[in-house]
N, C-alpha and C. Protein backbone atom coordinates (compact mmCIF):
# COMPACT_ATOMS: atom_id res chain seq x y z
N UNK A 1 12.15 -1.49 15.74
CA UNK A 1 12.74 -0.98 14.51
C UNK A 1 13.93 -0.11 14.90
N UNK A 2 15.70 0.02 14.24
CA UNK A 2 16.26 0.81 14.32
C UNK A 2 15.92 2.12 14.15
N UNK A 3 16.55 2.76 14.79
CA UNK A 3 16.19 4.13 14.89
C UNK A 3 17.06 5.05 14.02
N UNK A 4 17.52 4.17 13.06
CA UNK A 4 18.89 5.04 12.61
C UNK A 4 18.01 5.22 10.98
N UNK A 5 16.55 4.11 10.93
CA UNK A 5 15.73 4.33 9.90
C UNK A 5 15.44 5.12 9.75
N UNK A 6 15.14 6.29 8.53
CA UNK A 6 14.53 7.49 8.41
C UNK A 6 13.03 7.46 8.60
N UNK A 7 11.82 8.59 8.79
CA UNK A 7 10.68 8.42 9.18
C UNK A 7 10.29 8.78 7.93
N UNK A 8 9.26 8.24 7.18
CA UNK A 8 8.64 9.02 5.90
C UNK A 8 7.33 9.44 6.39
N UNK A 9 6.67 10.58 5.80
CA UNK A 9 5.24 10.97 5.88
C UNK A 9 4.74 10.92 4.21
N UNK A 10 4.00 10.04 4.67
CA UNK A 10 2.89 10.05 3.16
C UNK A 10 1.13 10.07 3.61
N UNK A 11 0.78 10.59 2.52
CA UNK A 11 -0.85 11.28 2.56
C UNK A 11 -1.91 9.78 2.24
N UNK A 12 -2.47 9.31 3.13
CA UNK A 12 -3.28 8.01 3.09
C UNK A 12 -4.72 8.39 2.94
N UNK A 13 -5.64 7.91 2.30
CA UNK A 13 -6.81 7.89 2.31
C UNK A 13 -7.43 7.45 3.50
N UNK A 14 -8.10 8.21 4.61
CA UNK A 14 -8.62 7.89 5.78
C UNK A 14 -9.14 7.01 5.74
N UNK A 15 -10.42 6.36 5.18
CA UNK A 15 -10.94 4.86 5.37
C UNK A 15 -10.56 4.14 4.77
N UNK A 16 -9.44 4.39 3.58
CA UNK A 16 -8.36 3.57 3.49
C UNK A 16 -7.40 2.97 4.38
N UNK A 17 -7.00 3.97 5.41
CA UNK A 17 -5.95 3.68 6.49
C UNK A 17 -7.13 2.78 7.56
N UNK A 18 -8.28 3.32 8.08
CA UNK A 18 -8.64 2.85 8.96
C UNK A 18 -9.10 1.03 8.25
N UNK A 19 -9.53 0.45 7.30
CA UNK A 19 -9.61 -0.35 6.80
C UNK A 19 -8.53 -1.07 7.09
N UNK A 20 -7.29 -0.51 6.40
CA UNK A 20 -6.01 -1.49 6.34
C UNK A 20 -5.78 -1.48 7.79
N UNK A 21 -5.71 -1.12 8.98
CA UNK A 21 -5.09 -0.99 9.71
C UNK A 21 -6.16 -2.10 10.89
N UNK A 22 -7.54 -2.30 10.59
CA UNK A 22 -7.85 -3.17 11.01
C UNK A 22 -7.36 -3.94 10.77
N UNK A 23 -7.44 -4.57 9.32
CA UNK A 23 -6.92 -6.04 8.79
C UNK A 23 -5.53 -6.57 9.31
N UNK A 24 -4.73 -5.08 9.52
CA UNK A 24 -3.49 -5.41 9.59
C UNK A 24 -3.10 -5.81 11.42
N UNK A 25 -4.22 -4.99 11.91
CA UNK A 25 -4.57 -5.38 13.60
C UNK A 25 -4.59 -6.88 13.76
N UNK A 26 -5.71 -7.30 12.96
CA UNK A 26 -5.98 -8.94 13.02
C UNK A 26 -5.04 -9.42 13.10
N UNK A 27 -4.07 -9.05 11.35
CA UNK A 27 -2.80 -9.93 11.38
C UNK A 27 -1.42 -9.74 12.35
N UNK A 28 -1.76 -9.20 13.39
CA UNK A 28 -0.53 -8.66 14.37
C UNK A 28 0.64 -7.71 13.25
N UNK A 29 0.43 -7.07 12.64
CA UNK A 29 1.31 -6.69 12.20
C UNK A 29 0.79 -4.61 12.34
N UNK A 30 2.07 -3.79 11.95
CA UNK A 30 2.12 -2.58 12.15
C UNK A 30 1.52 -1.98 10.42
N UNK A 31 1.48 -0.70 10.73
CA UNK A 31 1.75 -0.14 9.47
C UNK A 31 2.68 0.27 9.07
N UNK A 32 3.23 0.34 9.60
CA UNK A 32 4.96 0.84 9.29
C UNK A 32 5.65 -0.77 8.81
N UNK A 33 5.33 -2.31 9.48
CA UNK A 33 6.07 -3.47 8.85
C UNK A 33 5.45 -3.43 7.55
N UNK A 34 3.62 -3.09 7.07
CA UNK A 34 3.20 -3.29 6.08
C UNK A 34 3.66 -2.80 5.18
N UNK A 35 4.13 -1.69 5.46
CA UNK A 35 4.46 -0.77 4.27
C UNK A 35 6.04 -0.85 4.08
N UNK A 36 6.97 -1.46 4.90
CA UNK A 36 8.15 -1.72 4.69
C UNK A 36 8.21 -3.00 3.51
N UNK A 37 7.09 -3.85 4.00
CA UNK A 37 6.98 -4.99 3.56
C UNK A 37 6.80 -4.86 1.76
N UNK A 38 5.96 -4.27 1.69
CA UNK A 38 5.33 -3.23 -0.02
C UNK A 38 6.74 -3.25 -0.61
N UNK A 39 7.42 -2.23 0.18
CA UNK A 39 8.25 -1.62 -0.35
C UNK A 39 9.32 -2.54 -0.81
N UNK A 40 9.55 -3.56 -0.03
CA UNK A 40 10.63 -4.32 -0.45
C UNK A 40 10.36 -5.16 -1.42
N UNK A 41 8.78 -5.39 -2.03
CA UNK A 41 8.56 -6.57 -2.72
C UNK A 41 8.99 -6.47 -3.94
N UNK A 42 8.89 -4.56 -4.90
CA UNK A 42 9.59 -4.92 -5.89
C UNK A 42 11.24 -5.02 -6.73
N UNK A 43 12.22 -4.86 -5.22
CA UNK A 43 13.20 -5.28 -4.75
C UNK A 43 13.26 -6.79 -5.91
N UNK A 44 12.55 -7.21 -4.74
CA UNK A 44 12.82 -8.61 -5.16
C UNK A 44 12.42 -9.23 -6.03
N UNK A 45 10.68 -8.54 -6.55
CA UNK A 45 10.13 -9.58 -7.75
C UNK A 45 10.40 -8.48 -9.06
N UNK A 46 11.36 -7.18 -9.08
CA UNK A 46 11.65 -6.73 -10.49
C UNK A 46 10.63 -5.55 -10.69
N UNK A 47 8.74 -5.69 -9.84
CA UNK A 47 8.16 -4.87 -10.03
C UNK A 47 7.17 -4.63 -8.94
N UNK A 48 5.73 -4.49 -8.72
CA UNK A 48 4.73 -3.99 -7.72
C UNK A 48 4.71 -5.49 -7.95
N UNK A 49 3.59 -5.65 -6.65
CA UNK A 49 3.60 -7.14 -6.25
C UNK A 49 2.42 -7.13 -6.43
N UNK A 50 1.45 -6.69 -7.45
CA UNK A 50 0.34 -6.81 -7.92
C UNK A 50 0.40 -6.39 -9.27
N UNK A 51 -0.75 -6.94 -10.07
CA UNK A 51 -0.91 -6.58 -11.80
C UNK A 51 -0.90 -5.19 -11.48
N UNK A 52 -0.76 -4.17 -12.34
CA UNK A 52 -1.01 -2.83 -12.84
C UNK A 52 -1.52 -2.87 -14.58
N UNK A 53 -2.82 -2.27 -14.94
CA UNK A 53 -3.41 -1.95 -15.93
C UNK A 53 -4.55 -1.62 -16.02
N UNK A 54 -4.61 -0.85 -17.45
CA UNK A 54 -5.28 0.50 -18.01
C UNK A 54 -6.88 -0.60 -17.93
N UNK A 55 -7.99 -0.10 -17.51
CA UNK A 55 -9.19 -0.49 -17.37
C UNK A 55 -9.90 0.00 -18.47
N UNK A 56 -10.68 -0.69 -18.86
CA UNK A 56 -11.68 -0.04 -20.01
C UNK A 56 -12.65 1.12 -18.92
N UNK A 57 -13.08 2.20 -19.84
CA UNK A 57 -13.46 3.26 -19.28
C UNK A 57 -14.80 2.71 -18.55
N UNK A 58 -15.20 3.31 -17.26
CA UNK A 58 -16.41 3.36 -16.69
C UNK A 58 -17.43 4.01 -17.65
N UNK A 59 -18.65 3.39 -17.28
CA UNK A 59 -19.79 4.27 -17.87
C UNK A 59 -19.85 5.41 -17.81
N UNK A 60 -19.75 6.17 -16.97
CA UNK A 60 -19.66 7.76 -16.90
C UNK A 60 -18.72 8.37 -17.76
N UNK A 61 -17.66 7.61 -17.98
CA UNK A 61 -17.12 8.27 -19.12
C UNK A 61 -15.13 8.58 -18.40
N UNK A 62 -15.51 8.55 -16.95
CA UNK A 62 -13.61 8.44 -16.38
C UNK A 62 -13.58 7.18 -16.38
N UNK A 63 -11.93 7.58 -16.41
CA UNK A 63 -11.15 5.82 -16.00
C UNK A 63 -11.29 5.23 -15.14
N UNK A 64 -11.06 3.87 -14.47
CA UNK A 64 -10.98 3.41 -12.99
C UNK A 64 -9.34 3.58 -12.90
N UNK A 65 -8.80 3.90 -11.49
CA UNK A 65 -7.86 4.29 -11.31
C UNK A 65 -7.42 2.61 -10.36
């Protein structure tokens, strides 16, 4: 990667990270290409590269996030 890229720090959910970072082991890829990769998708497709929407409430009574 150029070095002339800036470095970002963002706050990950630990067995979130360790999860993705297996999968992403398998697939030979970094976390830094994954997340470049994210980033560029709604570049190109206009928005997130997955659905986003409001869930009917859980039983307990919060939302699913």
């Amino acid at each position: 990667m150029p070095s002339n890229i800036p470095a970002t720090t963002i706050r990950i959910d630990p067995e979130a990270k360790k999860e993705a970072t297996a999968i992403l082991d398998e697939l030979g890829l970094s976390m830094s290409t994954a997340v470049n990769a994210f980033l560029r998708a709604p570049v190109r497709k206009g928005g997130l590269p997955f659905e986003m929407r409001v869930k009917a409430p859980v039983p307990d009574g919060k939302t699913a996030r």
